[in-house]
Protein backbone atom coordinates (compact mmCIF):
# COMPACT_ATOMS: atom_id res chain seq x y z
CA UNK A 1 -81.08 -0.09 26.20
CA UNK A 2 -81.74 -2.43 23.06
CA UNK A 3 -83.94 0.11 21.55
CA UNK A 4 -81.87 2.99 21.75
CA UNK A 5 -78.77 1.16 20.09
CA UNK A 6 -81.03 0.15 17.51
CA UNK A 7 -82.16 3.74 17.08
CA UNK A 8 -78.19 5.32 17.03
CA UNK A 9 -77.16 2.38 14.68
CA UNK A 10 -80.22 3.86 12.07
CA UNK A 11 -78.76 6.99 12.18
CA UNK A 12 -77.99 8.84 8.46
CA UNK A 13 -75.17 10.46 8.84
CA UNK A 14 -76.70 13.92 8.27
CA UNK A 15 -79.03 12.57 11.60
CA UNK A 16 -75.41 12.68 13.28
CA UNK A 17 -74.23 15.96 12.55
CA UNK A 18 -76.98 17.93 13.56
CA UNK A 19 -78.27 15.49 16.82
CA UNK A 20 -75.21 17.52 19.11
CA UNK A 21 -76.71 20.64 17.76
CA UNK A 22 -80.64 19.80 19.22
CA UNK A 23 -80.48 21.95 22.30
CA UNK A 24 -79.94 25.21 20.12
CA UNK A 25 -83.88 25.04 19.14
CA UNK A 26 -82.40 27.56 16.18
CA UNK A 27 -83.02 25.75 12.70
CA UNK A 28 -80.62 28.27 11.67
CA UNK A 29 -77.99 27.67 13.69
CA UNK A 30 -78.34 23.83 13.47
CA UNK A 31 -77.43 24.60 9.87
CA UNK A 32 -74.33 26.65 10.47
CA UNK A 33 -72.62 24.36 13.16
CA UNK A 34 -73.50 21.07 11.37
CA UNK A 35 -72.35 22.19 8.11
CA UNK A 36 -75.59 21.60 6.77
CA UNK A 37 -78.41 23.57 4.38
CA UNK A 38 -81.63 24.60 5.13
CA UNK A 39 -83.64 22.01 3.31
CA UNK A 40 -81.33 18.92 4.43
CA UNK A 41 -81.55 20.02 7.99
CA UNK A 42 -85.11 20.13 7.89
CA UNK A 43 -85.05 16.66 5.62
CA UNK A 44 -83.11 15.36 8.83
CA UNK A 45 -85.52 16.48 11.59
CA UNK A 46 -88.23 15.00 9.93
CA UNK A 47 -85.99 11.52 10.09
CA UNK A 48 -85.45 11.88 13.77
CA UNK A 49 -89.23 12.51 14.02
CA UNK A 50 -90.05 9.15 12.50
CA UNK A 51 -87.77 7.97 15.33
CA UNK A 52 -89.58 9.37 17.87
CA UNK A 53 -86.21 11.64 18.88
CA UNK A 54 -88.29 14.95 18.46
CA UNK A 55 -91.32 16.56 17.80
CA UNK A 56 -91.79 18.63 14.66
CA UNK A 57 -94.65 21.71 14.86
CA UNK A 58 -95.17 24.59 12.71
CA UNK A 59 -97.17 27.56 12.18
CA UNK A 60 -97.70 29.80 8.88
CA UNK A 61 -97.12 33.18 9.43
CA UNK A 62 -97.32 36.04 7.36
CA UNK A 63 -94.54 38.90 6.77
CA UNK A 64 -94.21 42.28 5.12
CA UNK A 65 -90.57 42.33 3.52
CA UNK A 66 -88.98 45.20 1.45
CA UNK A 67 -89.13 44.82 -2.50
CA UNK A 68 -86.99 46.01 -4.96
CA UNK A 69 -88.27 49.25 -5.35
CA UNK A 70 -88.51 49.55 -1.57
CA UNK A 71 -85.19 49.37 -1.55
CA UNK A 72 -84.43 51.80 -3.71
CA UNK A 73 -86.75 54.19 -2.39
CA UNK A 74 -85.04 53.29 0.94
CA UNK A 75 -81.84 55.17 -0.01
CA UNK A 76 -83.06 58.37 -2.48
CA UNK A 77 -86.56 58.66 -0.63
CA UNK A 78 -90.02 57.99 -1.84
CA UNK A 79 -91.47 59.47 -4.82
CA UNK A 80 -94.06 61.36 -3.09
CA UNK A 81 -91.12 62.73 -0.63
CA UNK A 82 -89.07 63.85 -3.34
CA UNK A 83 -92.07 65.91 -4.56
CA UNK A 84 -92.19 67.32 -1.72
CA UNK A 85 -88.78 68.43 -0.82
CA UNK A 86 -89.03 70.23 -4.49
CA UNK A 87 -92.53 71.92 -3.84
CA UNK A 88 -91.01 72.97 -0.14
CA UNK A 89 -88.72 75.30 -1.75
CA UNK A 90 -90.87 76.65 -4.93
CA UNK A 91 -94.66 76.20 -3.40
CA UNK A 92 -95.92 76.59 -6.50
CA UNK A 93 -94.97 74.26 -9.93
CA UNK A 94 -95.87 73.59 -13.29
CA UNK A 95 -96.56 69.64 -14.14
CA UNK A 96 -94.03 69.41 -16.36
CA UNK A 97 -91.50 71.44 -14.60
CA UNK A 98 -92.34 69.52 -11.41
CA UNK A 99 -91.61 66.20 -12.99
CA UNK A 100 -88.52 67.12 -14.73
CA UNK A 101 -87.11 68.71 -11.44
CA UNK A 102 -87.82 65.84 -9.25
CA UNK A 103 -86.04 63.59 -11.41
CA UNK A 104 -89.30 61.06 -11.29
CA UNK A 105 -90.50 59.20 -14.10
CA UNK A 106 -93.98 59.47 -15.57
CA UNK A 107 -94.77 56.67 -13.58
CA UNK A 108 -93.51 57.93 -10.17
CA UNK A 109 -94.64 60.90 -10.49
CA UNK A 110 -98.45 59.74 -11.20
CA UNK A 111 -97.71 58.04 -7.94
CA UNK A 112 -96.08 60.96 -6.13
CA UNK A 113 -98.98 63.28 -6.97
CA UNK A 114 -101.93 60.83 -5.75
CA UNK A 115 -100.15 60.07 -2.90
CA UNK A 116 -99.87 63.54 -1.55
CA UNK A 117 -102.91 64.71 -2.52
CA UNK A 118 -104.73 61.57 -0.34
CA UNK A 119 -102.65 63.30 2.25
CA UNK A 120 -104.15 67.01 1.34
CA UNK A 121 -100.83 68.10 0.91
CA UNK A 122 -101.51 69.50 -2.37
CA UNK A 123 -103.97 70.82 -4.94
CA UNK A 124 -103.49 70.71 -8.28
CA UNK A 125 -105.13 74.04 -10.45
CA UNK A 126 -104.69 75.32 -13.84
CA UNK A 127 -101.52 72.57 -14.42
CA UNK A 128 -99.98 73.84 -11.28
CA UNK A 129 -99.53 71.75 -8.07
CA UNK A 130 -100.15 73.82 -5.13
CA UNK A 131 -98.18 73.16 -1.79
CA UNK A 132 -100.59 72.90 1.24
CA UNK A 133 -98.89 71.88 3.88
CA UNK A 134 -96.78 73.45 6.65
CA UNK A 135 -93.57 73.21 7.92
CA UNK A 136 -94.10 70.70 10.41
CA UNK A 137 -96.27 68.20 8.40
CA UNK A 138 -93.36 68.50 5.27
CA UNK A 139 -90.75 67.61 8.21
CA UNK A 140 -92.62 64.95 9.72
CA UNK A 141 -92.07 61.50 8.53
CA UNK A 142 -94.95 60.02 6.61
CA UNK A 143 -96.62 56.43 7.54
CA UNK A 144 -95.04 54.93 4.72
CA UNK A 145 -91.79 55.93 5.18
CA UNK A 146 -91.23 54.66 8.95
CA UNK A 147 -92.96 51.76 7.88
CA UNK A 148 -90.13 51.04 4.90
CA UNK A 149 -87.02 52.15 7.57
CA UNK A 150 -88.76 49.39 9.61
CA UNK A 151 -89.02 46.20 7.78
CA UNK A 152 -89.27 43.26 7.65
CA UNK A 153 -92.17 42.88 9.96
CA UNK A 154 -94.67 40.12 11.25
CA UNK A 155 -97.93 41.02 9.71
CA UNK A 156 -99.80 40.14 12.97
CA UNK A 157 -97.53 42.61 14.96
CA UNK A 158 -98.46 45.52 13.03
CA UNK A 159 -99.91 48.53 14.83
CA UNK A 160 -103.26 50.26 12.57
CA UNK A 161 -101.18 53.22 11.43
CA UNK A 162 -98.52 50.28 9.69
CA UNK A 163 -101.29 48.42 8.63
CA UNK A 164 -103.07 51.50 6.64
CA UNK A 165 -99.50 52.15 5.18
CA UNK A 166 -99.26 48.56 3.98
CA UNK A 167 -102.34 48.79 2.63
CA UNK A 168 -101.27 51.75 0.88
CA UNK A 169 -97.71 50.41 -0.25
CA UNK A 170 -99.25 47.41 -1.72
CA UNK A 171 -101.18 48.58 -4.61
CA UNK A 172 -97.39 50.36 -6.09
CA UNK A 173 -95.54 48.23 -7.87
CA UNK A 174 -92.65 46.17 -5.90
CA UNK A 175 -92.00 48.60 -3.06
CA UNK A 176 -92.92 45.95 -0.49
CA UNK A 177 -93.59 42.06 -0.71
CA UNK A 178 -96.12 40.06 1.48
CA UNK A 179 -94.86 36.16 2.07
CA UNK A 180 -96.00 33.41 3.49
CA UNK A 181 -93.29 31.58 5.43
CA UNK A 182 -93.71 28.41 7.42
CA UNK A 183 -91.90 28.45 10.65
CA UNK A 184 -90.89 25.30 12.14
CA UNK A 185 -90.03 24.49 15.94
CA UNK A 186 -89.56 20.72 17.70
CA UNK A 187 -89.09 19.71 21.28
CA UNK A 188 -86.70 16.75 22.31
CA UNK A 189 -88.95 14.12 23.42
CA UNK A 190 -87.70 11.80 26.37
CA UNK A 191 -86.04 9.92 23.96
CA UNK A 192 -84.59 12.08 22.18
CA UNK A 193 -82.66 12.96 25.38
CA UNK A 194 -81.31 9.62 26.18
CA UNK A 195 -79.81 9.46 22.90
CA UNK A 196 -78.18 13.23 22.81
CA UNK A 197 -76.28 12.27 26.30
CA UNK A 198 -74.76 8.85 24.82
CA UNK A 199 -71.38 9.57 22.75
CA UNK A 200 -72.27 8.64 19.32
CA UNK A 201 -69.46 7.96 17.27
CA UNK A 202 -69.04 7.99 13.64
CA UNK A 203 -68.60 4.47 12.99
CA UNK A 204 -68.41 5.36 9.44
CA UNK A 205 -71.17 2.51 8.84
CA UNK A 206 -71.86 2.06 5.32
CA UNK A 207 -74.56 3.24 3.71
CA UNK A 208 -75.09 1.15 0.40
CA UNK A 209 -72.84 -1.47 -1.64
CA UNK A 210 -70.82 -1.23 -4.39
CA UNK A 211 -69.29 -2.91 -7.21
CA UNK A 212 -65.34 -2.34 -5.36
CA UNK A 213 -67.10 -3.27 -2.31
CA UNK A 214 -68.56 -6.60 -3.21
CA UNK A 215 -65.01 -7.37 -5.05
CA UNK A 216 -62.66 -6.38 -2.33
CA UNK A 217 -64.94 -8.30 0.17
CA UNK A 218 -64.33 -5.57 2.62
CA UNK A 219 -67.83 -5.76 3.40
CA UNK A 220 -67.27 -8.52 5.99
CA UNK A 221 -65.28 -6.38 8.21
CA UNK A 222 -67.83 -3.02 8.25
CA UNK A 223 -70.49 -2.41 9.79
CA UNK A 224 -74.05 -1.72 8.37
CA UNK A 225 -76.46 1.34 9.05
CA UNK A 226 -79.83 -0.23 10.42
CA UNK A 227 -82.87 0.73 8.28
CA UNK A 228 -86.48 1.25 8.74
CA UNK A 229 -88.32 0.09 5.56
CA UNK A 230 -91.31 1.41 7.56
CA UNK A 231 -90.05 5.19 7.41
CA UNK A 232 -92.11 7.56 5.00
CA UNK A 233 -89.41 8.74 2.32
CA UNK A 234 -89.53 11.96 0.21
CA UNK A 235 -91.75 10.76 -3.46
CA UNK A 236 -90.13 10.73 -6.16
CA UNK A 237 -91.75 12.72 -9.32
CA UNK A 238 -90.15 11.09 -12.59
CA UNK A 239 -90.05 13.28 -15.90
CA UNK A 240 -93.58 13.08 -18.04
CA UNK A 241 -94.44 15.13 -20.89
CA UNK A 242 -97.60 17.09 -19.95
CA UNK A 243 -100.90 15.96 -19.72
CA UNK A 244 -102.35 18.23 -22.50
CA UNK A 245 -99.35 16.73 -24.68
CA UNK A 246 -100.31 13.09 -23.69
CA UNK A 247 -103.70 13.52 -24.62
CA UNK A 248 -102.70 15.15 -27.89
CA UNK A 249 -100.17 12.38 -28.82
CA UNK A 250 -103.10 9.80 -28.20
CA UNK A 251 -105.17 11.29 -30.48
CA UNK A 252 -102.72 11.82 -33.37
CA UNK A 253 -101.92 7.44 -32.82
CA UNK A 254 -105.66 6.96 -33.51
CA UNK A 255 -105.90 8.75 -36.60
CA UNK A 256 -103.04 7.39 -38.14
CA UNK A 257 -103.72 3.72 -36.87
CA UNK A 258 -107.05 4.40 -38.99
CA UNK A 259 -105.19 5.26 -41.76
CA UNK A 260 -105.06 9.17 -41.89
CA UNK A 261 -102.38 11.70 -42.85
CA UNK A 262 -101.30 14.27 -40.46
CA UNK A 263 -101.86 17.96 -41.96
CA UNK A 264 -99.88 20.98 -40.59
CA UNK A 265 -100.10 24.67 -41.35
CA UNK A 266 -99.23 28.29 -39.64
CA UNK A 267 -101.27 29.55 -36.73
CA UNK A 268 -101.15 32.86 -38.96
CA UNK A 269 -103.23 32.87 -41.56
CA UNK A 270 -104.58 34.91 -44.44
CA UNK A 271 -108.60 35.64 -44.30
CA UNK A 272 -108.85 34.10 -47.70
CA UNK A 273 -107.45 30.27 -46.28
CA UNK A 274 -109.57 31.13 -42.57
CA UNK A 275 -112.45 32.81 -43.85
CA UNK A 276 -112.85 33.08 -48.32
CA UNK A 277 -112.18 29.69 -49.43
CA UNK A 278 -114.50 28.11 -47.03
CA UNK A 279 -117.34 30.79 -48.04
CA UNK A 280 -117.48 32.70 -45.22
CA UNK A 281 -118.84 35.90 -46.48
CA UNK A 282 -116.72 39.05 -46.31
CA UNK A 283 -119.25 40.71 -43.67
CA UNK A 284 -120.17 37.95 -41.42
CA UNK A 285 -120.31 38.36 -37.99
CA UNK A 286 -117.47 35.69 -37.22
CA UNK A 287 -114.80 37.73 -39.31
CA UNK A 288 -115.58 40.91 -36.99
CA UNK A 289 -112.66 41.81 -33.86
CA UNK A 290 -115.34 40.43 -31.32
CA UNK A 291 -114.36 37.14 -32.69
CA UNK A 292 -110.97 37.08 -34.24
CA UNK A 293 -107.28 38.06 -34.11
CA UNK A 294 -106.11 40.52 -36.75
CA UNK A 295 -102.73 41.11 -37.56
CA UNK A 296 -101.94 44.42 -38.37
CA UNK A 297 -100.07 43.34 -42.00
CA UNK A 298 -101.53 42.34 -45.17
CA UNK A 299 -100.23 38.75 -47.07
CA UNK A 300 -100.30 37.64 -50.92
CA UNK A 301 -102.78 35.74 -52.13
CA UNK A 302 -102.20 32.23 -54.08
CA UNK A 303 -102.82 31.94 -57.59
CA UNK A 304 -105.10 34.04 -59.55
CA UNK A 305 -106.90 31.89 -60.90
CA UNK A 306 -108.24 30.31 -57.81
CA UNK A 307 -108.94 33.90 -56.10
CA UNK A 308 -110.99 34.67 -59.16
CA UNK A 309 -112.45 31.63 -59.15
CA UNK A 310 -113.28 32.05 -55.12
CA UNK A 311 -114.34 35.77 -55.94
CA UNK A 312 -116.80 34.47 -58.20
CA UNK A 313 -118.03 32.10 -56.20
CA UNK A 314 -118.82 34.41 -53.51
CA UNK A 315 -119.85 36.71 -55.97
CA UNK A 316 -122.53 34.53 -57.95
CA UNK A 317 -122.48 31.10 -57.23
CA UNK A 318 -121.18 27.68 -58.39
CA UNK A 319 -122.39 24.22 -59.01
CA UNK A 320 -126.45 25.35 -58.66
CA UNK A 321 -125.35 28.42 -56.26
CA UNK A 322 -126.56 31.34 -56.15
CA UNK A 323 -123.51 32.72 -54.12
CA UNK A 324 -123.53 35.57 -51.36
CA UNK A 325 -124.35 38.15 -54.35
CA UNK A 326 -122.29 41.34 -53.21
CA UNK A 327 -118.96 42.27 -54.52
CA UNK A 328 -115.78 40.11 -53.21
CA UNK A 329 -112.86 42.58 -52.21
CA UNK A 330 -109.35 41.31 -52.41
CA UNK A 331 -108.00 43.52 -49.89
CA UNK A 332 -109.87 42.33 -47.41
CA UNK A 333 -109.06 38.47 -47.80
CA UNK A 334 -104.99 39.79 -47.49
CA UNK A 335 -105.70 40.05 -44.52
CA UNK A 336 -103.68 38.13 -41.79
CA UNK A 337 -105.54 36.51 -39.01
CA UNK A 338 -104.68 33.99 -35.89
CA UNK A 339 -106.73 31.30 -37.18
CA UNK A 340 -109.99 30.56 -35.72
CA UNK A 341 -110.15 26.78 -36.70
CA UNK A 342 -107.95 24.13 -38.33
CA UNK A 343 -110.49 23.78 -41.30
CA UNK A 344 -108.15 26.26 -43.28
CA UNK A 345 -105.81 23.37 -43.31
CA UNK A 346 -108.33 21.22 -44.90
CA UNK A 347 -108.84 24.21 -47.36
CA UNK A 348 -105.28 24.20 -48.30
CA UNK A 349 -105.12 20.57 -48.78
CA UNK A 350 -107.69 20.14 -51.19
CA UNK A 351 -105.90 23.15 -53.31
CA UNK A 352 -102.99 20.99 -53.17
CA UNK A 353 -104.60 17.54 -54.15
CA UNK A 354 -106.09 19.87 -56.96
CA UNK A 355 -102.57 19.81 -58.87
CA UNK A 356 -102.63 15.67 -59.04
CA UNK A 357 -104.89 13.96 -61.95
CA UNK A 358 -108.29 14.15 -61.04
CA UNK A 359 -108.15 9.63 -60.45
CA UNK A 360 -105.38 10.81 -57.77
CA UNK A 361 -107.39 13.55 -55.79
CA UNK A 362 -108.70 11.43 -53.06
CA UNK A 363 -107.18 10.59 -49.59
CA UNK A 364 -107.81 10.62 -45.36
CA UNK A 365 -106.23 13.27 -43.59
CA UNK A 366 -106.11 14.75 -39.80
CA UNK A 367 -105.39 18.17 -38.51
CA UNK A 368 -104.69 18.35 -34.63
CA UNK A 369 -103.57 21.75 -33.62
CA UNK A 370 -104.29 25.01 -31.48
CA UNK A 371 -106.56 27.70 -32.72
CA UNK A 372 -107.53 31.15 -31.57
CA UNK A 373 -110.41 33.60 -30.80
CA UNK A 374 -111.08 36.74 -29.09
CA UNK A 375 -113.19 35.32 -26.11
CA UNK A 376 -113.60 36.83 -22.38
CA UNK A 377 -111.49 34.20 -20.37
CA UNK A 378 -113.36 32.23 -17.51
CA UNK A 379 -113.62 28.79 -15.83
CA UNK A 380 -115.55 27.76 -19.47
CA UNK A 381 -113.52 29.85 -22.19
CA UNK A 382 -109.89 30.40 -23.42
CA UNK A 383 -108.35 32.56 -26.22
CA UNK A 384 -106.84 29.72 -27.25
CA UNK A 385 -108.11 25.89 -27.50
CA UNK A 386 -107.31 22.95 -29.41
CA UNK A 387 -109.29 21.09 -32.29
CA UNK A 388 -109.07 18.04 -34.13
CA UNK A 389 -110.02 18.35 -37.59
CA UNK A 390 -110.49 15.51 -40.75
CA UNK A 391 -111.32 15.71 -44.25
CA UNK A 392 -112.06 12.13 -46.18
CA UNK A 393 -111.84 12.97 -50.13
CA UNK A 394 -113.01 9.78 -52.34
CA UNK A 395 -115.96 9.97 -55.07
CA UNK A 396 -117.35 6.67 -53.46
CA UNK A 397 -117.49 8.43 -49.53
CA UNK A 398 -120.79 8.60 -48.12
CA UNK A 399 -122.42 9.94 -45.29
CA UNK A 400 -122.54 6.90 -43.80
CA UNK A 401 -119.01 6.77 -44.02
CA UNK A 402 -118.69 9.81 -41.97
CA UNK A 403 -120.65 8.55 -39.13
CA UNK A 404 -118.98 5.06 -39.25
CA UNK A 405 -114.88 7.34 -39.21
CA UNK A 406 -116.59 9.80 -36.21
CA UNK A 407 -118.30 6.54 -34.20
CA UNK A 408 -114.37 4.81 -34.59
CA UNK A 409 -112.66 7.64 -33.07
CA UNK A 410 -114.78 8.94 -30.13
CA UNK A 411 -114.79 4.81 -29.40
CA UNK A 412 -111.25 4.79 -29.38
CA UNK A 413 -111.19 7.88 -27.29
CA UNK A 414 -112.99 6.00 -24.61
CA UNK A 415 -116.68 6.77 -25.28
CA UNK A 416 -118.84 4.17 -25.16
CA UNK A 417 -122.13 5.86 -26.04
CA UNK A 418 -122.75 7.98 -29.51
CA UNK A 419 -125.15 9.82 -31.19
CA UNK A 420 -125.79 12.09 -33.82
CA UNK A 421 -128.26 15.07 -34.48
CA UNK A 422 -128.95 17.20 -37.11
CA UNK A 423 -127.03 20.62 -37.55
CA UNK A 424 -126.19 23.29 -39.97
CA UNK A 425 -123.16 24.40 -40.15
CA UNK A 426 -121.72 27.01 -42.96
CA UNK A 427 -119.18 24.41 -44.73
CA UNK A 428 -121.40 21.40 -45.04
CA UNK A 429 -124.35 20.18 -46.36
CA UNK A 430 -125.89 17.79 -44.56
CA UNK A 431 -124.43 18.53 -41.68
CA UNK A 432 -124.60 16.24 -37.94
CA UNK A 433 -123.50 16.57 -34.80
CA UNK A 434 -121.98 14.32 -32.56
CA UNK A 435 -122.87 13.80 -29.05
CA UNK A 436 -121.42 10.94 -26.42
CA UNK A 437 -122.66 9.96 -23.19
CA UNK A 438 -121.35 10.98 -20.00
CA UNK A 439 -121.77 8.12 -17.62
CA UNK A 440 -121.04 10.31 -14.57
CA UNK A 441 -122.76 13.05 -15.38
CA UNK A 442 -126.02 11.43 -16.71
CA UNK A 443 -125.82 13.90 -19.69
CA UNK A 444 -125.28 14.03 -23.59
CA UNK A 445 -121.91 15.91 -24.15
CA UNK A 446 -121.99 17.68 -28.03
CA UNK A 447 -118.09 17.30 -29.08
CA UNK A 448 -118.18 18.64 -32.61
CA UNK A 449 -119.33 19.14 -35.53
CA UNK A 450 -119.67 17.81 -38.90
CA UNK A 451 -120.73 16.73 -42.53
CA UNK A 452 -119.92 16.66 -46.36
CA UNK A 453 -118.40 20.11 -47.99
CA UNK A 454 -120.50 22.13 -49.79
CA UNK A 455 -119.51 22.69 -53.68
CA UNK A 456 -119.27 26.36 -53.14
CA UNK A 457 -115.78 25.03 -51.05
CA UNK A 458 -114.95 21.68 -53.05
CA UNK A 459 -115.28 22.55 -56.89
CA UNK A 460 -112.85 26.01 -56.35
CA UNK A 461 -110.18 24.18 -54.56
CA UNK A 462 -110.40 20.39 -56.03
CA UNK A 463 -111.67 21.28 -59.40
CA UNK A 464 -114.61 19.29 -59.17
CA UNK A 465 -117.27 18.39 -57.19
CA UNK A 466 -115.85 15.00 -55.48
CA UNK A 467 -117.78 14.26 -52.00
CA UNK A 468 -115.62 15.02 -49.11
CA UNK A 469 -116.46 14.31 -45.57
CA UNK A 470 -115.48 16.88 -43.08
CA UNK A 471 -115.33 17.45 -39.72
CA UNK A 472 -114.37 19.79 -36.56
CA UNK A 473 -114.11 18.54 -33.20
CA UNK A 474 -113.18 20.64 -29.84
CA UNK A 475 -110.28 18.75 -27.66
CA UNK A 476 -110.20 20.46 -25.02
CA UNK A 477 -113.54 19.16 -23.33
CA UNK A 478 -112.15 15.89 -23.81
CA UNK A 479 -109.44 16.27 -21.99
CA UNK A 480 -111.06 17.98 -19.25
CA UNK A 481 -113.43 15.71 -18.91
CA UNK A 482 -110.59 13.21 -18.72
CA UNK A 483 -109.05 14.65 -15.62
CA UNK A 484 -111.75 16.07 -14.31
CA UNK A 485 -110.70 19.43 -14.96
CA UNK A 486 -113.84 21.91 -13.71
CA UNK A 487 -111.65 25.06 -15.03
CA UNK A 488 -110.44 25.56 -18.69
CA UNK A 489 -107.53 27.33 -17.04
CA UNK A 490 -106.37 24.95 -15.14
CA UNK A 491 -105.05 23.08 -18.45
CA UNK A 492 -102.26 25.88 -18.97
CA UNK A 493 -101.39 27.38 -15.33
CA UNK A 494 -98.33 24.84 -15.34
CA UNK A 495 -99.02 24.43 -11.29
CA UNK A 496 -95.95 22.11 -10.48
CA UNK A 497 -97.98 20.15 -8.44
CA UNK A 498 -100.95 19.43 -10.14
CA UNK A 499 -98.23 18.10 -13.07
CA UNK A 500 -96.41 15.59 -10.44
CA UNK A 501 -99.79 14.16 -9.17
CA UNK A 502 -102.05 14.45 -12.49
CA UNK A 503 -102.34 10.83 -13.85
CA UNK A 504 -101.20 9.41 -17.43
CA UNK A 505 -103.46 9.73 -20.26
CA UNK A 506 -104.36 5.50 -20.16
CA UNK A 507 -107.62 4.40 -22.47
């Protein structure tokens, strides 16, 4: 027939090797005659699928397989056995002489012990363990043993004693492994049957053209493979730097199209950058373990006369301050913390624009960077979480200015709707923050927050009170928001899938 020639002249030439090799019904042993590896073979059924030459089905099932440890354990016995075979010749040992005997580390012989005393084999009194059992029940194989000299095993075939000893096995550490495999079948269809009882032969029909080909001309006298342009192929997943990155890279292009400079800093920190030059008092809440990450190390302090000049600050006041009015100590703005925001950039970057003549202290600049804090993970909270940060230093900015450089930005960042409300926050005076609208979700979204730097920050590190607007904004809700990310945790799993299919960061 037509159709069948049609069909053989389509034929890849993996197709070819492994069509002879049908009536085996063994995946496995269509690999080994045709040559062939697993994946290809499979890659090749699914061709002769499309071609109506077979039928592909599968089923999941689960199986119990031996781990490394099971292995192990396999040859020198478990640890609970060995335990045993010591306590069936002493009855009576000491905890520490038991362990040491056995040969079983601290960790197998925790394991050892609460295994046999589940079993009532043993009692443990006055740091003794106390054999129980008799003869018989020391000689008799435990559950968890047969169930190791029998594997691997079809989960669904277990019997309720190998089921309670899986059970068992699978809270110790790599002594058994549960998989998911799929298992795949076919059947020849009608077909499929014509075709294996013709005598295919490899015409050697070419596959693609090349340069030597198209010279030589030789393509005149061969003979072309048939294709179906119809035929689903594998997808292709190019190379992309990830999402979060995307996002991130977007981000730093708008601040510098708007004329800022990039700032960059150490994720480790002293207190005095994170906490003492913004005025953050020494026994606020925020500089507690519930909220940050201490390092256990101490770091040096810049110049003295800016920590004395911070000290005093804190200490009484500056500029028409009254200050926090207890005494600053030194030691404890040594010491080193993750930092909890990227304003201690901003910090630093006023002390350095402190050094220039005072008509040269001015200047836009962007911070973009991860920060840290000791939060309970869930779907809404990380220990780790990016911010975008700004300072704009100029004795002419207002705060209009700082609403007009937040309204650019979330605009650029594809927000359409903007607001601002009234805040306090510790750094600034006035302070605002900024909410967009979420045209999905019918909702105001609050993004950050913001203002101008209070003197009690400015006049230590510039010198003198010039007005700088600041501001701290969360990226990470952005981003979710983005790609409709419902779990923060989702953004760093690295799932190889959700990076293939996740779309490009396009505003």
């Amino acid at each position: 027939m037509q159709s069948t020639e049609k069909i053989i002249e389509s034929l890849s030439p993996h197709e070819r090797k492994i069509l002879p090799f049908l009536k085996e019904k063994n995946i496995n042993e269509i690999c080994k005659k045709a040559g062939l590896d697993k994946v290809s073979t499979i890659r090749a059924l699914e061709y002769l699928q499309n071609k109506n030459i077979l039928k592909i089905s599968s089923v999941k099932k689960r199986f119990i397989e031996i781990g490394v440890n099971g292995a192990l354990y396999k040859k020198k016995g478990l640890p609970e056995r060995r335990l045993l075979n010591l306590l069936d010749s002493k009855r009576i040992v000491g905890l520490e002489e038991g362990q040491k005997e056995s040969g079983l580390s601290n960790d197998e012989f925790k394991a050892a012990i609460g295994a046999l005393k589940k079993k009532a084999m043993i009692e443990l009194k006055n740091k003794k363990i106390i054999l129980n059992a008799n003869k018989e029940e020391i000689s008799k194989k435990m559950l968890e043993e047969s169930l190791i000299e029998s594997l691997p095993l079809e989960y669904d075939s277990l019997q309720p004693e190998q089921l309670h000893a899986v059970k068992s096995l699978e809270k110790r550490k790599n002594i058994i492994q549960i998989k998911d495999e799929k298992i795949i079948s076919f059947e020849i269809t009608d077909l499929g049957k014509q075709i294996i009882e013709q005598d295919i032969k490899d015409d050697k029909l070419i596959e693609q053209l090349d340069a030597e080909i198209l010279k030589k001309g030789s393509w005149k006298t061969k003979k072309f493979r048939r294709y179906d342009v119809t035929s689903p192929v594998p997808a292709i997943c190019g190379g992309k730097r990830h999402f979060v990155n995307q996002a991130l890279d977007y981000a730093r292009k708008i601040w510098t199209e708007m004329g800022f400079k990039e700032m960059t800093g150490n994720m480790i920190q002293s207190s005095f950058w994170n906490f003492d030059a913004l005025f953050t008092a020494q026994d606020h809440p925020v500089r507690e373990m519930q909220d940050t990450f201490f390092i256990d190390k101490k770091m040096e302090l810049p110049d003295k006369k800016l920590v004395d000049t911070v000290k005093k600050t804190h200490e009484n006041g500056i500029g028409g301050s009254k200050g926090w009015r207890y005494q600053w100590n030194e030691e404890e703005a040594k010491k080193i913390v993750l930092r909890t925001h990227t304003t201690c950039l901003s910090a630093e970057t006023l002390y350095e624009l402190s050094k220039l003549p005072i008509e040269q202290r001015k200047g836009k600049f962007f911070a973009l960077g991860k920060n840290f804090r000791n939060e309970t993970v869930d779907w809404s909270h990380g220990f780790e979480f990016y911010q975008t940060e700004g300072i704009v230093i100029d004795p002419n900015a207002n705060f209009k200015h700082l609403l007009g450089y937040l309204k650019q930005f979330y605009k650029k960042m594809g927000f359409e709707k903007i607001r601002f409300a009234p805040a306090y926050f510790p750094y600034t005076e006035p302070s605002v923050e900024v909410h967009v609208w979420h045209p999905e979700k019918k909702v105001w979204l609050e993004l950050g927050g913001a203002g101008i730097f209070r003197p009690e920050i400015t006049i230590p590190l510039l010198g003198k009170q010039i007005p700088v607007l600041a501001w701290g904004q969360g990226f990470d809700r952005i981003i979710m928001d983005y790609y409709q990310i419902k779990d923060l945790r989702e953004m760093y799993r690295n799932d190889i899938n959700q990076l293939r299919k996740i779309k490009f960061w396009i505003k």
